[in-house]
Protein backbone atom coordinates (compact mmCIF):
# COMPACT_ATOMS: atom_id res chain seq x y z
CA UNK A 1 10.83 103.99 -39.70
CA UNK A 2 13.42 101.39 -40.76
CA UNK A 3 15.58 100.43 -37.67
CA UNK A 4 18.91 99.86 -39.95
CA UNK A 5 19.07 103.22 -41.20
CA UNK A 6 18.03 105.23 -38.08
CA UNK A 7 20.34 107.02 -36.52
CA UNK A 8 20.37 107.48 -32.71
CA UNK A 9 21.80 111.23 -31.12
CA UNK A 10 22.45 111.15 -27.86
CA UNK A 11 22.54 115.05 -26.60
CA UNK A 12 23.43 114.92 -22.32
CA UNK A 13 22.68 118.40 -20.78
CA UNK A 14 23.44 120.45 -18.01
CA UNK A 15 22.65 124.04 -17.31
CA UNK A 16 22.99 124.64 -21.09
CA UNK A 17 19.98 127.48 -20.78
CA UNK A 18 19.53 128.15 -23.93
CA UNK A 19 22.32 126.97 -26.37
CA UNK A 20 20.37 124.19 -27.25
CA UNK A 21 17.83 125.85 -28.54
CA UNK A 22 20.12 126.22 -32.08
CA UNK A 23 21.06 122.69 -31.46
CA UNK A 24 17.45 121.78 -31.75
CA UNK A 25 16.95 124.18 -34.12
CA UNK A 26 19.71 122.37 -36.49
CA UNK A 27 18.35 118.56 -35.66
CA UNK A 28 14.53 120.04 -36.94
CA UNK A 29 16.36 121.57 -39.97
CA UNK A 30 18.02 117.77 -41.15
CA UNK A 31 16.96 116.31 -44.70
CA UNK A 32 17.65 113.45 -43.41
CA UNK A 33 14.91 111.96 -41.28
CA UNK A 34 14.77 108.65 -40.24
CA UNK A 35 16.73 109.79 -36.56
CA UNK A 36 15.66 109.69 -32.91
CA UNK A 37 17.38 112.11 -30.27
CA UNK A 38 17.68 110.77 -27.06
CA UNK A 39 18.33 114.47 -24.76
CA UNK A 40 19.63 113.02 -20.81
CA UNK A 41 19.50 115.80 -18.60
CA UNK A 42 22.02 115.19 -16.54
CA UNK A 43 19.95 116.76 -13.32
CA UNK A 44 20.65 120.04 -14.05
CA UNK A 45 19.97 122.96 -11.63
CA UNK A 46 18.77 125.77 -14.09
CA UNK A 47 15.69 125.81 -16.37
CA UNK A 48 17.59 123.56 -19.11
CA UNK A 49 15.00 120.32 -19.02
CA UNK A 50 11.67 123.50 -19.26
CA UNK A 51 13.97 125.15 -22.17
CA UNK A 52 14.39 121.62 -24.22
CA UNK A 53 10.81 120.68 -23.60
CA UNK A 54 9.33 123.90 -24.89
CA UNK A 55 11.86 123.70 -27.85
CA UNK A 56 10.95 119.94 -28.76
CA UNK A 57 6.79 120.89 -28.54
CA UNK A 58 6.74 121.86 -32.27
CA UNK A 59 9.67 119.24 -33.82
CA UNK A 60 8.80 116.75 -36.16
CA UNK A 61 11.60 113.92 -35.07
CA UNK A 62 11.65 111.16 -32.69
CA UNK A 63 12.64 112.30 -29.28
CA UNK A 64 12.92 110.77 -25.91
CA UNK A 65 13.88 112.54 -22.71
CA UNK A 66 15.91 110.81 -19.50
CA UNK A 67 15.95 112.59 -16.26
CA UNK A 68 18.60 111.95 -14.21
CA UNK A 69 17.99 113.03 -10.80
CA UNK A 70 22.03 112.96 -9.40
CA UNK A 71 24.68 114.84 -11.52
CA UNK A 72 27.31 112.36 -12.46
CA UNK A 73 29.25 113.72 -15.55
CA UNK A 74 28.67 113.55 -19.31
CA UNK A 75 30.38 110.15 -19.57
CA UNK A 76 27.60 108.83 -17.57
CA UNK A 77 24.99 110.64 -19.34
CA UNK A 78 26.17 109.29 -22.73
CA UNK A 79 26.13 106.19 -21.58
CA UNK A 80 23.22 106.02 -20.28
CA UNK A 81 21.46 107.39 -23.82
CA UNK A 82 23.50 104.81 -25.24
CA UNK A 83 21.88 102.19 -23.32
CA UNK A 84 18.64 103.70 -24.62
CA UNK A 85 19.80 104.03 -28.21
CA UNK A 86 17.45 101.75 -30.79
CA UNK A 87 19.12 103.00 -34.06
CA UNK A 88 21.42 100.79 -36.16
CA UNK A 89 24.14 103.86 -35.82
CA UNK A 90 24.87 105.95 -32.68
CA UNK A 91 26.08 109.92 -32.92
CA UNK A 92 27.29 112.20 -29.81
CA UNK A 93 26.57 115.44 -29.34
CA UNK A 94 26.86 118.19 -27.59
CA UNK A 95 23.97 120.58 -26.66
CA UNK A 96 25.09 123.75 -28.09
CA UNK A 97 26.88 122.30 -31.29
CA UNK A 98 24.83 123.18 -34.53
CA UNK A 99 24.95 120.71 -37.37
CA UNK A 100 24.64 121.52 -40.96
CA UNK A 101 21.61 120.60 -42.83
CA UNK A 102 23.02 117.68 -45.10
CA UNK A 103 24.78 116.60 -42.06
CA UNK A 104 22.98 112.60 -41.25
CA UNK A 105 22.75 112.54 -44.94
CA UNK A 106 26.20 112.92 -46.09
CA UNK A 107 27.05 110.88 -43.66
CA UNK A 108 24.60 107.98 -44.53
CA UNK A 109 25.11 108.15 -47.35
CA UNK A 110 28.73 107.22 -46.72
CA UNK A 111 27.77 104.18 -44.41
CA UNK A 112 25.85 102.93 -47.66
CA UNK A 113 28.55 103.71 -50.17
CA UNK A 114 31.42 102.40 -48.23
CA UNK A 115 30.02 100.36 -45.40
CA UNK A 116 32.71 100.98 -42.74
CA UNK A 117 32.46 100.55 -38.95
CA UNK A 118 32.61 104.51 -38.14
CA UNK A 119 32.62 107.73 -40.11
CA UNK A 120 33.84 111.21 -39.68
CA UNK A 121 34.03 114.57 -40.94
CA UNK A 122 35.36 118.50 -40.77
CA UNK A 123 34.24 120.95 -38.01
CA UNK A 124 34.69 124.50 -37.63
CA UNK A 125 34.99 126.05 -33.62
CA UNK A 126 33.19 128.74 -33.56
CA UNK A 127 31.72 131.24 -30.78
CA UNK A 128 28.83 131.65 -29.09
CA UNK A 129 28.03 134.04 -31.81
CA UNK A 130 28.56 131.43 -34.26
CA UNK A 131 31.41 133.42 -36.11
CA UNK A 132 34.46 131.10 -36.53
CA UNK A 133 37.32 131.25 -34.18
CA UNK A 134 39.54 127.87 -35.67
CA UNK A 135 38.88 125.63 -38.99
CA UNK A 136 40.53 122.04 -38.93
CA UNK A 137 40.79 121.91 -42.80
CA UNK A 138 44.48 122.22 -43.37
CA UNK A 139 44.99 118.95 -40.70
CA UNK A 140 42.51 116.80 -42.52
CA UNK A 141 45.05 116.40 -45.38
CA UNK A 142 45.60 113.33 -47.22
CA UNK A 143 43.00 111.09 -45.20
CA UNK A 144 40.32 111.02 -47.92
CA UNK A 145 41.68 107.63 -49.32
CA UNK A 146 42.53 106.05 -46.06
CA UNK A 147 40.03 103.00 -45.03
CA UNK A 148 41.99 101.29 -42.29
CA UNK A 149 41.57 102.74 -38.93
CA UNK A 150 44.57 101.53 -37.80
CA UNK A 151 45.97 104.09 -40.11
CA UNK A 152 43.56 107.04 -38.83
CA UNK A 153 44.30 105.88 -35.21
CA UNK A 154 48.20 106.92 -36.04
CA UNK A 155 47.26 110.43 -37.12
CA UNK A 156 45.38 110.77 -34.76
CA UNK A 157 47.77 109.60 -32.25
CA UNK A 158 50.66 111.87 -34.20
CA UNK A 159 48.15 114.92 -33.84
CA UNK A 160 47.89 114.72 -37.58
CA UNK A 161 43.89 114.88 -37.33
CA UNK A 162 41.54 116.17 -34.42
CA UNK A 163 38.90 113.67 -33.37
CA UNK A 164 36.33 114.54 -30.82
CA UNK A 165 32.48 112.96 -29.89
CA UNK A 166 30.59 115.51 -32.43
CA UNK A 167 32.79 114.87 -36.09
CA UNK A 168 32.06 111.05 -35.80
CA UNK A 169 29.47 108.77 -36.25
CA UNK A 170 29.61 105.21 -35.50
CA UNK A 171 27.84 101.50 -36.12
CA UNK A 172 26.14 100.68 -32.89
CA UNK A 173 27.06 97.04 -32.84
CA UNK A 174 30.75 98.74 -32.59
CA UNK A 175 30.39 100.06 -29.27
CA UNK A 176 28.72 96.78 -27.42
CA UNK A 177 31.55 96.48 -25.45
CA UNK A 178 32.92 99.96 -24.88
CA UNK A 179 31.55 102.79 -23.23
CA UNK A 180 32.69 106.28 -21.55
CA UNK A 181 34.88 106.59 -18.62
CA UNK A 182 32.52 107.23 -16.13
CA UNK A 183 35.80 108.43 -13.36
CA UNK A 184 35.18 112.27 -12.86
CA UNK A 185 38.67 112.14 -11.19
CA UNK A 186 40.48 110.61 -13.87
CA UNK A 187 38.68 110.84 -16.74
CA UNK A 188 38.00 114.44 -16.67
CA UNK A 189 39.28 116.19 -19.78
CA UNK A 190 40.06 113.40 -21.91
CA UNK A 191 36.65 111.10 -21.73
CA UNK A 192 36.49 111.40 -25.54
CA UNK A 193 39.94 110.64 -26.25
CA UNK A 194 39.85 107.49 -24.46
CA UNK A 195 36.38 106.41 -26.22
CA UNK A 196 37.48 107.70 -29.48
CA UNK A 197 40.99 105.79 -29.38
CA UNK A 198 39.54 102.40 -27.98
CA UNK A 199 36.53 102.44 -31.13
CA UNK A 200 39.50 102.75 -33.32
CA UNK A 201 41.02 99.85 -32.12
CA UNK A 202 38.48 97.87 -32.30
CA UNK A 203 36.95 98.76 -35.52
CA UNK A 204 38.83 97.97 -39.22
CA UNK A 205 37.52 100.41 -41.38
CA UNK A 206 36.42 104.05 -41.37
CA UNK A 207 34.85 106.48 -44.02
CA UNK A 208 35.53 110.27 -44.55
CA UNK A 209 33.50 113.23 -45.32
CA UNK A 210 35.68 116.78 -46.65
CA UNK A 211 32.91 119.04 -45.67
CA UNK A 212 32.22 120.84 -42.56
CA UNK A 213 29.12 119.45 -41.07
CA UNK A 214 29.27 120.74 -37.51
CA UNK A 215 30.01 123.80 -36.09
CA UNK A 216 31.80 123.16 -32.48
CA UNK A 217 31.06 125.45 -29.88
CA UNK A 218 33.43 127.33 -27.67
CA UNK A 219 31.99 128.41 -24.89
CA UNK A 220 32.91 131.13 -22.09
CA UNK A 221 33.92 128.94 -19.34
CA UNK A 222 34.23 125.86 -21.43
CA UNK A 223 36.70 123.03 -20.12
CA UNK A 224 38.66 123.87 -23.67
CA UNK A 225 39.40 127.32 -22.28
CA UNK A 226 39.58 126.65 -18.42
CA UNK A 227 42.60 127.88 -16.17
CA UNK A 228 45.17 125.17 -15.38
CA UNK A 229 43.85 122.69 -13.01
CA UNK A 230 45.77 119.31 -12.00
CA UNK A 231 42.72 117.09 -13.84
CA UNK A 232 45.01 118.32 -16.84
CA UNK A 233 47.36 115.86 -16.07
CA UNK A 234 44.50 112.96 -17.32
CA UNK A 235 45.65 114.02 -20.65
CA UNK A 236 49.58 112.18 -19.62
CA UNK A 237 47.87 109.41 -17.96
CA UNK A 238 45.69 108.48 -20.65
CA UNK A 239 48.55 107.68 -22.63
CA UNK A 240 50.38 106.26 -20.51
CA UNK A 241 47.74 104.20 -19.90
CA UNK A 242 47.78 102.76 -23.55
CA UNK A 243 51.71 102.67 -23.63
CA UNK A 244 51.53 99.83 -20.85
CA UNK A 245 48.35 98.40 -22.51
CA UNK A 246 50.32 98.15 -25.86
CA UNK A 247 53.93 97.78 -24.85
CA UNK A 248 54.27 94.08 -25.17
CA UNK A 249 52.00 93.31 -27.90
CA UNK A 250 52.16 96.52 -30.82
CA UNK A 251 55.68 97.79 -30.73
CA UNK A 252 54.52 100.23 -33.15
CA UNK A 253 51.72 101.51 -31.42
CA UNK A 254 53.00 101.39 -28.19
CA UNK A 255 56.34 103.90 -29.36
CA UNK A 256 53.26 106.05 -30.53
CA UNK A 257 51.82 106.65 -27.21
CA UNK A 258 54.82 106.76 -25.44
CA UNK A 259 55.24 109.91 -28.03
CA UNK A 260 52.19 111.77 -27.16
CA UNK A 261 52.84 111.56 -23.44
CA UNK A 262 55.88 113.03 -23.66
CA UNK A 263 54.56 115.70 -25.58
CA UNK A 264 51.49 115.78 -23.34
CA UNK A 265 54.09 116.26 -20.67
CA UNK A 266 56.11 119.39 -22.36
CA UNK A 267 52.63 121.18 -22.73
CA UNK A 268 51.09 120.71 -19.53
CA UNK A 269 54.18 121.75 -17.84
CA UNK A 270 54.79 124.87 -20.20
CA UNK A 271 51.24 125.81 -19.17
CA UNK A 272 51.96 125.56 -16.09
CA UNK A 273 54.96 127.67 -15.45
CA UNK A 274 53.07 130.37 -17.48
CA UNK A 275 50.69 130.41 -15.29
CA UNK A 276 52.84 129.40 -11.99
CA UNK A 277 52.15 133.13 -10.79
CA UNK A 278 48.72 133.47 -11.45
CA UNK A 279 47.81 129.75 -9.15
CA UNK A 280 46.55 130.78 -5.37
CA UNK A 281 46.32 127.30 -4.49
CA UNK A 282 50.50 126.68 -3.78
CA UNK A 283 49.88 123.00 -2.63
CA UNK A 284 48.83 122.84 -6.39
CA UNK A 285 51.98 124.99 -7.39
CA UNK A 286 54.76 122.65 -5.54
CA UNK A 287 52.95 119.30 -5.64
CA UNK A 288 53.24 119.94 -9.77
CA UNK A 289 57.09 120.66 -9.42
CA UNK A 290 57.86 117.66 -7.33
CA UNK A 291 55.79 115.44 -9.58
CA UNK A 292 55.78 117.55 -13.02
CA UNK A 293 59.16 119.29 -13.62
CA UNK A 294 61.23 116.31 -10.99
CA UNK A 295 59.52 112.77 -11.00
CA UNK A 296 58.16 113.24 -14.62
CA UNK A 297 61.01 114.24 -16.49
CA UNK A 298 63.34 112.38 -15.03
CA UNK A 299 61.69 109.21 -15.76
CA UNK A 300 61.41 110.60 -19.13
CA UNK A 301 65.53 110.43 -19.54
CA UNK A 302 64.99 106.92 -18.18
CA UNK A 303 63.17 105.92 -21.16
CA UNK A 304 64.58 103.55 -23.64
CA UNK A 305 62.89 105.21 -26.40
CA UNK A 306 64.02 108.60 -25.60
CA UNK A 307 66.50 108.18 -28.93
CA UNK A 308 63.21 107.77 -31.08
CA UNK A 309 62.19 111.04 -30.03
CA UNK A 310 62.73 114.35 -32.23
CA UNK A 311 66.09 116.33 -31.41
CA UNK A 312 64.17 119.53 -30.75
CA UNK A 313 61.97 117.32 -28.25
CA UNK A 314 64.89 116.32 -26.20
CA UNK A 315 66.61 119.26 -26.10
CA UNK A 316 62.92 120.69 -24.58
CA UNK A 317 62.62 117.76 -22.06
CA UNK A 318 66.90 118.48 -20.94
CA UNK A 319 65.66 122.38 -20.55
CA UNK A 320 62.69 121.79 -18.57
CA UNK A 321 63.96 119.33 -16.20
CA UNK A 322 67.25 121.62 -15.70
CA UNK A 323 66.10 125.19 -16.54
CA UNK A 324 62.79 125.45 -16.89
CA UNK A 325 61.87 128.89 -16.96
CA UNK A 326 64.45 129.41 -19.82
CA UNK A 327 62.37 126.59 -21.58
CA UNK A 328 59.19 128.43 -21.38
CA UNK A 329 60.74 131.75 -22.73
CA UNK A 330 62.67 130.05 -25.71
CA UNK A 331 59.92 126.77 -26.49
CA UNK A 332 58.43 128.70 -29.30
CA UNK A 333 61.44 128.71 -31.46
CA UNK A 334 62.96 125.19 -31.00
C-alpha cells in the first residue's frame, strides 16, 4: 500500500454499543481501499471495544486498535489516533456516522485533481433509523468555485456553510502543529469548531465535493440535542477567543468573530430564558443572569463595532438586556 495515497480514519469510541457496527459496516463497503482505521476506545464502560472487535474479525482494511484505560474526552482520543496516523491524509469520524460508498474516492480523487490542503463535502443528519431529519444542501451554495480558504473560513464564520470533523478531510502535514482542545471544561461543545477554524487558517487552499457522502448521526442524548447546560457558553468564548487573537492584526477577520459572538450570545441567552423554568439547578439560573443577560450585554453596547452590526441585531441585544422576556416572545419575527 502506497503511503501518499492512504488515508488514515481516526474513529474514538465510547459506550457506542452498537452504532458502530453500520459505521464499520460503511468503511468495509468503500471502493476505495488503500485506508487504515485507527478505532481509540476511549476506556469505555460498556461492551463497545468486544462489539468493534467482533465487527473488525471479517474486514478486509487496515485496522489498529488503542485502548485507553482513563476516559479523557474525544479531543484526546483524536489526538491520540492522530499521533498514530501513518497515511499521507487524516479523516475524523465519528462511530455511528455511515459514509457512502464512493466516499474516500470522490474525495481522492479531488486531492489529485486539485491538490489543495483540505477537502470537504455535503452531509445529511439523519436518525438512528437512518431516515433524514436535516439536509445542508441549500447552505452549500455558491462554494463550488471557491479555492481560497480564507474565503470558506468567512462563510463559515458568517454561518453561510456548516463544517464539522466528519464532512472534511485533510493533508496530514497540515495538522503538525495543531491538534484538539483537550480542556473538557472549556472546550466542551465546540472542540471541532476550534480545530476546524485554526486548519483554515493555516491552510491556503481547499477543494469541494456537491454530493452527500456522510450521513451524520443524531443521537438520543447526543450533545446536539442536550438540555441547556453552562458548557454552552464555550460556544461565546471560542470566539471571543479569536476576536482578541485577530483584533490587531486582520481587521477583517477580527469584525467577523466579534459577529458570531454576539450572535452566539443572543442564542444562548434565548435558550436560556426558554428554558429558565424548566432549570432545577437556580445557582445555574441567576449566575447566567448576572453574567448572561447583565455583564454580557452590556459590554456588548460597549463595543465599538456595535454600528457594524445588523439593525434587527441591535434592536435584539437593546431588548434582551432591558426586556428580555419580551425578546424571547417577539425574536422570531425581527
Amino acid at each position: 500500500m502506497e503511503r501518499d495515497r492512504v488515508v488514515s480514519i481516526i474513529i474514538p469510541f465510547y459506550n457506542v454499543g452498537n452504532y458502530v457496527k453500520e459505521t464499520i459496516k460503511s468503511l468495509e463497503s468503500q471502493i476505495y481501499r488503500e485506508f487504515e482505521v485507527i478505532f481509540v476506545n476511549d476506556a469505555s464502560t460498556d461492551k463497545s471495544l468486544e462489539i468493534v472487535k467482533n465487527s473488525l474479525k471479517k474486514v478486509t482494511f487496515d485496522y489498529k486498535i488503542i485502548d485507553i484505560q482513563k476516559n479523557l474526552g474525544p479531543s484526546a482520543a483524536r489526538n491520540t489516533g492522530l499521533s498514530k496516523a501513518e497515511g499521507e491524509y487524516v479523516y475524523f469520524l465519528d462511530s455511528d456516522d455511515i459514509l457512502s460508498k464512493d466516499m474516500i474516492k470522490k474525495v481522492m480523487d479531488r486531492f489529485v485533481y486539485d491538490n489543495p490542503d483540505l477537502v470537504f463535502f455535503r452531509f445529511k443528519r439523519i436518525d438512528e433509523e437512518g431516515k433524514v431529519v436535516q439536509n445542508y444542501n441549500e447552505i452549500f451554495d455558491d462554494v463550488e468555485k471557491i479555492k481560497k480558504s480564507r474565503d470558506i473560513l468567512k462563510k463559515y464564520i458568517n454561518l453561510e456553510l456548516f463544517l464539522f470533523t466528519g464532512n472534511v478531510v485533510y493533508r496530514r502535514e497540515l495538522l503538525k502543529d495543531i491538534c484538539f482542545n483537550e480542556d473538557n471544561v472549556n472546550s466542551y461543545y465546540v472542540e471541532d469548531q476550534d480545530f476546524i477554524i485554526r486548519v483554515l487558517l493555516k491552510s491556503s487552499t481547499v477543494g469541494y465535493i456537491d454530493r452527500d457522502l456522510i450521513g451524520y448521526v443524531q443521537r438520543k442524548g447526543s450533545i446536539m440535542r442536550s438540555q441547556f447546560n453552562l458548557r454552552r457558553l464555550n460556544k461565546v468564548k471560542i470566539f471571543n477567543t479569536f476576536y482578541e487573537e485577530y483584533r490587531q492584526r486582520d481587521s477583517e477577520l477580527s469584525r467577523l468573530f466579534l459577529k458570531r459572538r454576539s450572535k452566539e450570545i443572543l442564542w444562548v441567552t434565548r435558550f436560556y430564558i426558554k428554558n429558565e423554568s424548566n432549570l432545577k439547578d437556580r445557582s445555574m439560573a441567576n449566575f447566567l443572569k448576572e453574567n448572561i443577560l447583565k455583564g454580557e450585554i452590556d459590554a456588548y453596547l460597549q463595543w465599538k463595532f456595535l454600528r457594524e452590526l445588523k439593525a434587527r441585531h441591535k434592536i435584539q441585544i437593546f431588548l434582551l438586556k432591558y426586556y428580555p422576556y419580551l425578546y424571547v416572545k417577539i425574536s422570531k419575527i425581527i
